[in-house]
Protein backbone atom coordinates (compact mmCIF):
# COMPACT_ATOMS: atom_id res chain seq x y z
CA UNK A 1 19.75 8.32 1.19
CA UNK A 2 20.46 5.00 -0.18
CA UNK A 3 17.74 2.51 -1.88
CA UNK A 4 15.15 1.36 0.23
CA UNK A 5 13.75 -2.49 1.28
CA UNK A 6 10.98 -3.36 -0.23
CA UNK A 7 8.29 -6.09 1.43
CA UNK A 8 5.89 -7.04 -0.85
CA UNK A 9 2.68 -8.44 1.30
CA UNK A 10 0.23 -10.64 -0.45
CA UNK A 11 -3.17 -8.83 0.97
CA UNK A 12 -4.20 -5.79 1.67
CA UNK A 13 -5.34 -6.94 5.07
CA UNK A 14 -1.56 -7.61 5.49
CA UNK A 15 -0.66 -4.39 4.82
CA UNK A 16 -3.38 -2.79 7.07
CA UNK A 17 -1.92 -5.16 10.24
CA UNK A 18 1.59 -3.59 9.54
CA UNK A 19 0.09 0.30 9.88
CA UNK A 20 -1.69 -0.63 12.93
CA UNK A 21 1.42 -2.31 13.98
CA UNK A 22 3.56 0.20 13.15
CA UNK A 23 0.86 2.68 14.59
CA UNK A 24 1.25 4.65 11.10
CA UNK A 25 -2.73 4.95 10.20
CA UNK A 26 -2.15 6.17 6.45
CA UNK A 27 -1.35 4.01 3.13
CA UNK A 28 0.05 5.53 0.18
CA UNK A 29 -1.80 4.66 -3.17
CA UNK A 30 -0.04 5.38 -6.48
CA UNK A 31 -0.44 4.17 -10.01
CA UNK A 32 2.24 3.16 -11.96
CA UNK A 33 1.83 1.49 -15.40
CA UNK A 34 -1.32 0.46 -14.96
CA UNK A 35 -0.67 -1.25 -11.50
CA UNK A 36 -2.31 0.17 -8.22
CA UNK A 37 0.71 0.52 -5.38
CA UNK A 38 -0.73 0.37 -2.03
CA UNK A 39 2.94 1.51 0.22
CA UNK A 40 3.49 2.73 4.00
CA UNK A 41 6.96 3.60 4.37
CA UNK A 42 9.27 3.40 7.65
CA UNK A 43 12.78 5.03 8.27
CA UNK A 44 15.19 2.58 9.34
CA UNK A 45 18.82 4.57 10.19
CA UNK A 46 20.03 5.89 6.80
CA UNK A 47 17.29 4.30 4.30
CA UNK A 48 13.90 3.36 4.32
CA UNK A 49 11.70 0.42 4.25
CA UNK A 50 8.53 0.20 1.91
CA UNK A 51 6.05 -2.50 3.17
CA UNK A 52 3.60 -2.41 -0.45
CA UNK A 53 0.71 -4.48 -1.80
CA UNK A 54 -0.15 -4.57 -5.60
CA UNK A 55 -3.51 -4.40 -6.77
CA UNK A 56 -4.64 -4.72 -10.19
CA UNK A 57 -7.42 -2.25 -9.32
CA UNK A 58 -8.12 0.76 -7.28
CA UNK A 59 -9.32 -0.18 -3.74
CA UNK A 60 -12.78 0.98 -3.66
CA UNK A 61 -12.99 3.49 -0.75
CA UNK A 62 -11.28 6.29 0.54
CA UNK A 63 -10.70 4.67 3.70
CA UNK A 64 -9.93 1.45 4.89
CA UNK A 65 -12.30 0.54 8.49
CA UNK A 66 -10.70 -1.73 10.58
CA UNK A 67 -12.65 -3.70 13.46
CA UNK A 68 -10.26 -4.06 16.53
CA UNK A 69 -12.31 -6.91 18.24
CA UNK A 70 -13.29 -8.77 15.12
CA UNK A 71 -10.25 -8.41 12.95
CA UNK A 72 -13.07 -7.31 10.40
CA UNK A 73 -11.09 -5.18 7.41
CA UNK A 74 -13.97 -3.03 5.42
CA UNK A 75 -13.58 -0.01 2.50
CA UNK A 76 -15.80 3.11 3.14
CA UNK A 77 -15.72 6.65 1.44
CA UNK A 78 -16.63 7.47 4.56
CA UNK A 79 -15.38 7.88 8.24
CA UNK A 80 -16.81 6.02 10.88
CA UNK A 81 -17.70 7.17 14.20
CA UNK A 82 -16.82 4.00 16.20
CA UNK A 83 -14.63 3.17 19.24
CA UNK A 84 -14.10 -0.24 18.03
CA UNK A 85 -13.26 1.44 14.69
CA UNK A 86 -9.52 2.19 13.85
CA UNK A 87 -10.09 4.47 10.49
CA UNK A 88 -6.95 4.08 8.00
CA UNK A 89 -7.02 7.04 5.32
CA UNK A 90 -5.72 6.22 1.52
CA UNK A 91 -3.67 9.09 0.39
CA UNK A 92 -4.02 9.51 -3.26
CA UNK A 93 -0.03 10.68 -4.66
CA UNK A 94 0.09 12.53 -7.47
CA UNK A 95 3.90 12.74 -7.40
CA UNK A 96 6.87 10.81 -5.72
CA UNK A 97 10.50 10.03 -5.41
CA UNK A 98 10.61 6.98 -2.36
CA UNK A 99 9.34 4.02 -4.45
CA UNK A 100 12.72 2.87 -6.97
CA UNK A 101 11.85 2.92 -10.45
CA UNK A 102 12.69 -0.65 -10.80
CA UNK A 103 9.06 -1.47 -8.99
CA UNK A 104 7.37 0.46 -12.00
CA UNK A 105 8.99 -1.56 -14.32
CA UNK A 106 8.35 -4.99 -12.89
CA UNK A 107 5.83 -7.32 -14.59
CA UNK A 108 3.37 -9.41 -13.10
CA UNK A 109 4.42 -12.80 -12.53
CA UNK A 110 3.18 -15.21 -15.09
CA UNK A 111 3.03 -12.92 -17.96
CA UNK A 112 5.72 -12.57 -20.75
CA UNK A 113 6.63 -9.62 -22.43
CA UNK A 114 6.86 -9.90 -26.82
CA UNK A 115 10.21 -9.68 -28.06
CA UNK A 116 10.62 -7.08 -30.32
CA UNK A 117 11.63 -8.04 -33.99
């Protein structure tokens, strides 16, 4: 498989309009150095592409509530049981190969790294 796109989306409510979009109702959450990696991955013919968000901290909730006649984007830790409800699970990985190990390494923008003497 060769590397896959990445889209970086500025929100999280950005990320939640490309699941429902995509009608994939599951984001990814991983850690990596310190930095929170929301993801929902697509194939696309021989590769992949990685729509992510970056979050300094965890996203409070185990699921992400979203209101389909208000637009309304909520956290829970729990379900709801609501037609007007679309109910977007965060799967907590433990281990995985998709995301390249370049987007671990990347630093925030703004911050400069010390030069070692």
């Amino acid at each position: 498989m060769t590397r896959p796109y990445l889209v970086r989306v500025k929100e999280l409510r950005d990320l939640v309009s490309v699941a429902v979009a995509s009608q994939v109702y599951l984001l990814h959450h991983v850690e990596l150095n310190g930095r929170h990696i929301y993801y929902v991955p697509f194939p696309a013919y021989d590769t992949h592409i990685i729509y992510y968000y970056e979050s300094r901290g965890k996203v409070k909730g185990r699921y992400i509530l979203l209101n389909k006649f208000t637009g309304d984007v909520a956290l829970s830790d729990e379900m709801a049981n609501d037609n007007r409800i679309v109910v977007i699970p965060v799967v907590e990985v433990v281990e995985q190969d998709l995301l390249p190990k370049e987007l671990a390494k990347k630093k925030e923008k703004g911050k400069k790294s010390k030069k070692k003497r």
